[in-house]
Protein backbone atom coordinates (compact mmCIF):
# COMPACT_ATOMS: atom_id res chain seq x y z
CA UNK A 1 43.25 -38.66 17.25
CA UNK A 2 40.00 -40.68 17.31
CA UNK A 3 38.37 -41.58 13.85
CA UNK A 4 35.35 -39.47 12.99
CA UNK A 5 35.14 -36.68 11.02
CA UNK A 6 37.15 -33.31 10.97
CA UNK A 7 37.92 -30.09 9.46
CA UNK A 8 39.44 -30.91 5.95
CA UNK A 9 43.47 -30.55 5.94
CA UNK A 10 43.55 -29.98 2.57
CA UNK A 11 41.77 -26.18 2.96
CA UNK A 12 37.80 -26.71 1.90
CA UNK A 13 35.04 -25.74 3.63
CA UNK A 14 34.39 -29.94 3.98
CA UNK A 15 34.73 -31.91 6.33
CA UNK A 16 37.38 -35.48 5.80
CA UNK A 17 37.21 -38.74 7.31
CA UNK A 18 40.34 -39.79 9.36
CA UNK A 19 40.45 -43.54 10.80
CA UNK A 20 44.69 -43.40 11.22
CA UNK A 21 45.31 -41.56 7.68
CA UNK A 22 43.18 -39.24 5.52
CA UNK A 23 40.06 -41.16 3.39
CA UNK A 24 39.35 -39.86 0.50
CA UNK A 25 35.43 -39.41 2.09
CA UNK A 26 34.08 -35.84 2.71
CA UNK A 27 30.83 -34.65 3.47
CA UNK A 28 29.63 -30.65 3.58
CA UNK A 29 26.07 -31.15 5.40
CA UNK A 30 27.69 -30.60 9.16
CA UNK A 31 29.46 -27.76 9.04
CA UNK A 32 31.19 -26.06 11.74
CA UNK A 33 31.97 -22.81 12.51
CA UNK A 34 35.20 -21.41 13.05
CA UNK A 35 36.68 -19.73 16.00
CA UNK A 36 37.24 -16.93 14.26
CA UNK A 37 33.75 -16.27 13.06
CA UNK A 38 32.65 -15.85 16.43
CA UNK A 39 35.13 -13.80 17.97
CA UNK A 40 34.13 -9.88 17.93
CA UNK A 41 37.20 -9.45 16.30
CA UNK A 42 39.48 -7.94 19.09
CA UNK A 43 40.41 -11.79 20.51
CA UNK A 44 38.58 -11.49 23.22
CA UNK A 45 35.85 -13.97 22.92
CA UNK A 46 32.20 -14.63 21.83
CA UNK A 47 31.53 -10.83 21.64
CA UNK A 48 28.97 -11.42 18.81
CA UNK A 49 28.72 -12.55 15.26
CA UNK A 50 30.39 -11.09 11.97
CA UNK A 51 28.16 -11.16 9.27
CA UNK A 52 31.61 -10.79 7.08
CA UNK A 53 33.39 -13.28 8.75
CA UNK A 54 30.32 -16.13 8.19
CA UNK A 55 29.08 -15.09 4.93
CA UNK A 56 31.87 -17.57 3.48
CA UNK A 57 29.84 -20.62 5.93
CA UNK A 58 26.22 -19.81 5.65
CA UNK A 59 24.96 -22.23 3.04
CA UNK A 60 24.05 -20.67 -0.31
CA UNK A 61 20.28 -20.27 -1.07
CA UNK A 62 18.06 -21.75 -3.17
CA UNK A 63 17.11 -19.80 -6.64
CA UNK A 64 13.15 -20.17 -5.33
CA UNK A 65 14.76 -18.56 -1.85
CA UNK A 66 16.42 -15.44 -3.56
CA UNK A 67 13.51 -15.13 -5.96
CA UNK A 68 11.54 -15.11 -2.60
CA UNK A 69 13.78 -12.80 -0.87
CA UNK A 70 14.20 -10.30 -3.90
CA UNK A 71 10.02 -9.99 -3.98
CA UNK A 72 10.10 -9.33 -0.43
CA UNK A 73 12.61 -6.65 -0.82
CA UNK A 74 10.73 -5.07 -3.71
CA UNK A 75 7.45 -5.10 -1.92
CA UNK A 76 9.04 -3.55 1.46
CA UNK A 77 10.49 -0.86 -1.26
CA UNK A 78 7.00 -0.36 -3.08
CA UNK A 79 5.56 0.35 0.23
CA UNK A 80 7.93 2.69 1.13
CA UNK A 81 7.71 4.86 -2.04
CA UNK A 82 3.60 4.29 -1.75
CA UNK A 83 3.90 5.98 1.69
CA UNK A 84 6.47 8.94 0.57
CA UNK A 85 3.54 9.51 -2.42
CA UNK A 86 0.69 9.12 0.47
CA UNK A 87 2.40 11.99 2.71
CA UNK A 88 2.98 13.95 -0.26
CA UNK A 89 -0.86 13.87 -1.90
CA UNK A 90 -2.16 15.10 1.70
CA UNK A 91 -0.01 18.60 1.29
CA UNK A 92 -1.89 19.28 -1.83
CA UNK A 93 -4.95 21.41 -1.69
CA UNK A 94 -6.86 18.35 -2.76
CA UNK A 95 -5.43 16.11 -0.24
CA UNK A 96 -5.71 18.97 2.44
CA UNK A 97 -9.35 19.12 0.79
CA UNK A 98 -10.10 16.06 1.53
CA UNK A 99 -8.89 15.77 5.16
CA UNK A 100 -10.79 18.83 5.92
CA UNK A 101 -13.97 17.28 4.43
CA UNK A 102 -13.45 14.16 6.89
CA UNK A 103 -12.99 15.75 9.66
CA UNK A 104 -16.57 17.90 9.35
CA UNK A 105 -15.30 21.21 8.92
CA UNK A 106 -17.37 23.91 6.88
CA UNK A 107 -14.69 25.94 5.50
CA UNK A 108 -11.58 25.49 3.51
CA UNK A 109 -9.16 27.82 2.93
CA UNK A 110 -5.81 27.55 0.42
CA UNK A 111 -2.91 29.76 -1.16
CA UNK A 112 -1.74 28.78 -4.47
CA UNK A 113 1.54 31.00 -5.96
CA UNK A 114 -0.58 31.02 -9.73
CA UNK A 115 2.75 32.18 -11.99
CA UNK A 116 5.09 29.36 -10.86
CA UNK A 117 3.61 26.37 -9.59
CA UNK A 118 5.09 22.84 -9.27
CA UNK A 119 3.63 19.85 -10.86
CA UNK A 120 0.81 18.72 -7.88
CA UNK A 121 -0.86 15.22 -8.48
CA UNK A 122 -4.58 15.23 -8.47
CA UNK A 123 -6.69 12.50 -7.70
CA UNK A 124 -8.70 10.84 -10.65
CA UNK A 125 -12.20 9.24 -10.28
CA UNK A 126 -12.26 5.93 -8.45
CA UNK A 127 -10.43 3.71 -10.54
CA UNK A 128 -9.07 6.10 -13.07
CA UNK A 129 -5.43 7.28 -12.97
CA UNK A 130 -4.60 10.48 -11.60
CA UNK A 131 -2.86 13.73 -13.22
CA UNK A 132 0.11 15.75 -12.67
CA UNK A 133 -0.45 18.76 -13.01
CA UNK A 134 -0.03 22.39 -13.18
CA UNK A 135 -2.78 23.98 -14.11
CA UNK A 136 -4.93 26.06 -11.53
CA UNK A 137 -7.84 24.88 -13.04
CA UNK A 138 -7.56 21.08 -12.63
CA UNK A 139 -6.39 21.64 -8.92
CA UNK A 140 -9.36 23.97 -7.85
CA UNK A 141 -11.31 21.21 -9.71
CA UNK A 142 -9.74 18.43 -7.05
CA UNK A 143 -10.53 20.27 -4.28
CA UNK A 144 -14.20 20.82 -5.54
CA UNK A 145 -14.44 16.85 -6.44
CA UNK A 146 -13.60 16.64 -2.56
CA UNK A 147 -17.00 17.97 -1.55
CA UNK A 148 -16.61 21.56 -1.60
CA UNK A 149 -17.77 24.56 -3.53
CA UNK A 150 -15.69 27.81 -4.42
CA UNK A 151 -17.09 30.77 -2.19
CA UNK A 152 -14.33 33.41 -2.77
CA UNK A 153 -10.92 33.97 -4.55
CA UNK A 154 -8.74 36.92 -4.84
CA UNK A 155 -5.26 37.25 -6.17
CA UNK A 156 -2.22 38.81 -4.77
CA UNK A 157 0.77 40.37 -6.06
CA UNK A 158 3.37 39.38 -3.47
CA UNK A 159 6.94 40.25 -4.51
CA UNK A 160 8.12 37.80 -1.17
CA UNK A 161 6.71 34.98 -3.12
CA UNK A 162 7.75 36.21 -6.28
CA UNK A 163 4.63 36.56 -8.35
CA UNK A 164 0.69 35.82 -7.97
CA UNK A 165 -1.01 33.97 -5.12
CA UNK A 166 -4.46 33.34 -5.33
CA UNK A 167 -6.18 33.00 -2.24
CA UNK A 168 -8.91 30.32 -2.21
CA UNK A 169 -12.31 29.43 -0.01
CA UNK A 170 -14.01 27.27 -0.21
CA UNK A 171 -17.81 25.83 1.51
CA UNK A 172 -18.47 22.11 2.53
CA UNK A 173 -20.71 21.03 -0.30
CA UNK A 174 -21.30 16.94 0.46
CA UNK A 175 -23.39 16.90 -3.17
CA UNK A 176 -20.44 17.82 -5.07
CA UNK A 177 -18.17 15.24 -3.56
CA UNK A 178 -17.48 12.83 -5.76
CA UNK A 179 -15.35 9.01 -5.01
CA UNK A 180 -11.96 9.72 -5.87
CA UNK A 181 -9.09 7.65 -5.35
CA UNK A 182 -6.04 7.44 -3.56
CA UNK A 183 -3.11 8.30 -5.64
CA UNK A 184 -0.30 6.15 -4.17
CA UNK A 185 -2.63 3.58 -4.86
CA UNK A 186 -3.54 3.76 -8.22
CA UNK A 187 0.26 4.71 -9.24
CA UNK A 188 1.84 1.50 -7.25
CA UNK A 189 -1.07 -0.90 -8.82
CA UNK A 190 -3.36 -1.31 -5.74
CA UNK A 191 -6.33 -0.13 -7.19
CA UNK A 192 -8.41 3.21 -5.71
CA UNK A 193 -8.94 2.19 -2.53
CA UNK A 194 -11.03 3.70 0.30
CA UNK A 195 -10.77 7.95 -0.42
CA UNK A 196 -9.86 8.72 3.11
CA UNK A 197 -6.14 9.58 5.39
């Protein structure tokens, strides 16, 4: 065997000196990887990488690197959930409101089951949190904050649905629009933002 460096005998991950016998010299920063580590795990070659198999090679990180990687993580996961609350807020009447507004039309139509509504999150003013809430009031309120004014409502008994529905329209009324915010926004910490889908 020619001197140089080699895999340690004595088991670490290191890598020992030989020159005729074992030195007592190791070094980590050229490390190789095994055979094994490559090998798809059937014994039949370079098939691809094992993230199991290498995790004991790959070189530890940094703290500033985790700290790094566990922002990153957090962000991709705030963005997610601000997305999930974005899709949701545009199925409310307000958010349907609002969509309805952009898009020019000059009436606006929505059923709401009065005796047992869900909690339905409401845009605030810009820059002022929004509610959750359940009372009819505050959501035909939304709606009208969105640029549009009540023309007609009339209330159902539906036993299908289980109780009341009042049925809601509504005219475009640009004066009475007022700049609300975006809800995801506000409730992840990124402000109001521009009121539109």
């Amino acid at each position: 065997m020619q001197p140089g460096w080699y895999p340690d005998p004595l088991g670490s991950t290191a890598e020992r000196y030989w020159d005729g016998s074992w030195g007592d010299d190791i070094r980590t920063s050229q490390r190789r990887l095994p055979e094994e580590a490559l090998s798809n795990g059937n014994g039949r070659g370079h098939g691809g990488l094992r993230l199991r198999s290498l995790r004991p090679y790959l070189p530890l990180l940094g703290r500033a690197d985790r700290e790094m990687r566990v922002r990153e993580r957090e962000e991709e996961v705030r963005q997610r959930i601000a997305e999930l609350e974005r899709q949701a807020f545009y199925r409310t009447p307000a958010g349907r409101a609002r969509v309805a507004f952009e898009r020019g039309q000059s009436l606006f139509q929505y059923e709401l089951d009065v005796g047992r509504m869900e909690p339905i999150v409401i845009p605030g003013l810009h820059y002022q949190p929004p509610l959750e809430t359940t009372d009819p009031v505050d959501v035909l309120n939304s709606v009208v904050a969105e640029g549009w004014k009540l023309s007609n409502s009339e209330f159902h008994f539906l036993e299908m649905r289980g109780g009341m529905v009042g049925c809601y329209i509504f005219k475009r009324s640009p004066k009475r629009r007022q700049p609300m915010n975006n809800p995801w926004q506000v409730l992840n910490g990124a402000g109001g933002g521009d009121p539109s889908p």
